[in-house]
Protein backbone atom coordinates (compact mmCIF):
# COMPACT_ATOMS: atom_id res chain seq x y z
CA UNK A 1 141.62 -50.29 92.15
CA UNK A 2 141.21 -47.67 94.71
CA UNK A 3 141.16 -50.52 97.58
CA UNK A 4 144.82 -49.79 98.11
CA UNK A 5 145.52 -46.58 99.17
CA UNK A 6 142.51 -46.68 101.17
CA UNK A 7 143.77 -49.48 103.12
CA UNK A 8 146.83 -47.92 103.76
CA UNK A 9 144.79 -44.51 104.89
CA UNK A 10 143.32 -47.03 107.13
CA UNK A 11 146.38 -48.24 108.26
CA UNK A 12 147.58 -44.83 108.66
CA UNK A 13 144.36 -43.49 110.66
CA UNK A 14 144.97 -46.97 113.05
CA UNK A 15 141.19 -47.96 112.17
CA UNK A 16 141.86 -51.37 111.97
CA UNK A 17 138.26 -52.72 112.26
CA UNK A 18 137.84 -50.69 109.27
CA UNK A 19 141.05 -51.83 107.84
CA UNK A 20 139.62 -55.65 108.30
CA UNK A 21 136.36 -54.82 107.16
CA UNK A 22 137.85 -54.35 103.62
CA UNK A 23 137.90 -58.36 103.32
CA UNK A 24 134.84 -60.42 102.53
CA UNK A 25 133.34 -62.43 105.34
CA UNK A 26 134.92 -65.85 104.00
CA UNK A 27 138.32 -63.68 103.03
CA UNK A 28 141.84 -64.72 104.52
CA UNK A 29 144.83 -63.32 104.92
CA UNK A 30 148.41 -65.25 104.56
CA UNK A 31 152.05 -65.45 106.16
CA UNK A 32 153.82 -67.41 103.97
CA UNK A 33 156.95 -66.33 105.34
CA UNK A 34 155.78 -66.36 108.72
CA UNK A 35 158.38 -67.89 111.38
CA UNK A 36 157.32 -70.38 114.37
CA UNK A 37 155.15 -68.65 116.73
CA UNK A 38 153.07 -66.37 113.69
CA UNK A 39 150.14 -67.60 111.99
CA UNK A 40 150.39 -68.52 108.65
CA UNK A 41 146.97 -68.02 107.58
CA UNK A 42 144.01 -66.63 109.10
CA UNK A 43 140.45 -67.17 107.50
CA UNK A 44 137.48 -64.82 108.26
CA UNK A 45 136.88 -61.08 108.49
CA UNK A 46 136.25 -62.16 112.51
CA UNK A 47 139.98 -63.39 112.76
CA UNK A 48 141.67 -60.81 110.90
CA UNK A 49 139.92 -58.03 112.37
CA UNK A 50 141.08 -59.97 115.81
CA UNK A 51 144.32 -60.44 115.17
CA UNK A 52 144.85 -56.50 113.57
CA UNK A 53 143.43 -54.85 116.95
CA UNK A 54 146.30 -54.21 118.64
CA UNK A 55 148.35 -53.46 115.71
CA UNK A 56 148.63 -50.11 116.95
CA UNK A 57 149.74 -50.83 120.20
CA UNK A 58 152.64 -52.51 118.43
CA UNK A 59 153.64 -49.77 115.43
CA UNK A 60 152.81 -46.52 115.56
CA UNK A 61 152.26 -46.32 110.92
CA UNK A 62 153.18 -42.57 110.51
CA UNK A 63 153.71 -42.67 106.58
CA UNK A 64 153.69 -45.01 103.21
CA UNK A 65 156.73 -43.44 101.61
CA UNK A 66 156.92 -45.77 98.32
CA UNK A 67 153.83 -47.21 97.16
CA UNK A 68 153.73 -49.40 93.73
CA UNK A 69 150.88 -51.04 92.56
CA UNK A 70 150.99 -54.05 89.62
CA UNK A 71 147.69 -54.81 87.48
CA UNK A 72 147.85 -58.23 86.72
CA UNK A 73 146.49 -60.34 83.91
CA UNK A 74 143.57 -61.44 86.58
CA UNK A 75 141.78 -57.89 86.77
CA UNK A 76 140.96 -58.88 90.23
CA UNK A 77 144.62 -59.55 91.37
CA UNK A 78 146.80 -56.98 92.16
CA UNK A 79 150.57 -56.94 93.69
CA UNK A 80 151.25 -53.95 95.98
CA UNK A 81 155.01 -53.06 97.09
CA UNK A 82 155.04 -50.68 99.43
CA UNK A 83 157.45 -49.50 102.44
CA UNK A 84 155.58 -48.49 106.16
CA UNK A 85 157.40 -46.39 108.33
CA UNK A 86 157.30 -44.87 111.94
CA UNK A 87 158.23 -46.15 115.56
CA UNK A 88 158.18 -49.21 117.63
CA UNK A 89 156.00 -48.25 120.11
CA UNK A 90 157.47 -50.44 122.84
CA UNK A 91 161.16 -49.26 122.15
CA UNK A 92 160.50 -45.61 120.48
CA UNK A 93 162.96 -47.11 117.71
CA UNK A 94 162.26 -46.12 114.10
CA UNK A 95 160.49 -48.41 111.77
CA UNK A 96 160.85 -48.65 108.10
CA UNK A 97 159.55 -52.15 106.50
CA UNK A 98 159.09 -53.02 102.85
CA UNK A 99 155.99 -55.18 102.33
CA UNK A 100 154.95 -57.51 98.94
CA UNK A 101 151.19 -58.02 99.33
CA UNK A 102 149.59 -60.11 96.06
CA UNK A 103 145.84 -59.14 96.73
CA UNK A 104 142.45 -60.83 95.28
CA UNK A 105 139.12 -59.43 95.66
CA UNK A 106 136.18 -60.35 95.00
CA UNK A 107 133.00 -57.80 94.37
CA UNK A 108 134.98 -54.84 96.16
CA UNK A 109 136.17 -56.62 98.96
CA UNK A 110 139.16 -58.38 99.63
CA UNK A 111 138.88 -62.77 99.25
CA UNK A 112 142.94 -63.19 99.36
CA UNK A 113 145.80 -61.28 100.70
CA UNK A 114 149.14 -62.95 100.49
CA UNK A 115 151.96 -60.91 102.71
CA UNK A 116 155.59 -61.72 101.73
CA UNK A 117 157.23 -59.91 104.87
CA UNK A 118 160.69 -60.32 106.25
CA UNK A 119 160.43 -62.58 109.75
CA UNK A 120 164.02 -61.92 109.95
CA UNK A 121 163.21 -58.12 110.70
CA UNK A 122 160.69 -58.72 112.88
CA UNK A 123 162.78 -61.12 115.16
CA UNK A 124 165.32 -58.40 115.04
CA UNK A 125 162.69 -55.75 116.30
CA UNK A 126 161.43 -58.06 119.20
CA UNK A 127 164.72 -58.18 120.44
């Protein structure tokens, strides 16, 4: 599945209308972890692609330094672990994150992304 590292190129290249036009139209995108105040799930290209814009603004992605990807059973499921790194834009601090992404698609496109990230990290980045 080459849908993974170009995501991440994406990520990297802060081309995050491109990075939300990997998902179908009808495709969401999930928090399960997500504290209070974060959406939990988002449904539509339209609200991903809004809620990614000013991703950038917020991290500043300069590298993907550990990047696994597991085939599953389901040849259109995938699980990604991967780490992002670079700097908080807002504080200049450095930023190194490990994500757990389980990812269906769908005819090339994306139809489920399920992101197990830390809120406890993020709370501690906010403050």
């Amino acid at each position: 599945m080459d849908l993974v590292p170009r995501a991440l190129q994406l990520l990297l290249d802060k081309d995050m209308a491109g990075f939300a036009g990997l998902w179908a139209v009808d495709g969401v995108m999930e928090f399960p972890f997500a504290p209070p105040g974060y959406p939990t799930r988002l449904e539509g290209r339209a609200a991903i692609e809004d809620y990614l814009r000013d991703y950038p603004k917020m991290l500043d992605i300069q590298g993907f330094p550990k990047q696994v990807v597991h085939r599953s059973v389901d040849q259109d499921v995938v699980v990604v672990e991967f780490d992002a790194e670079g700097v908080v834009v807002a504080t200049g601090k450095p930023y190194r994150f490990s994500y757990i992404a389980v990812i269906t698609t769908r005819d090339g496109e994306i139809v489920s992304y399920r992101d197990y990230w830390n809120p406890l990290y993020v709370q501690e980045l906010a403050a």
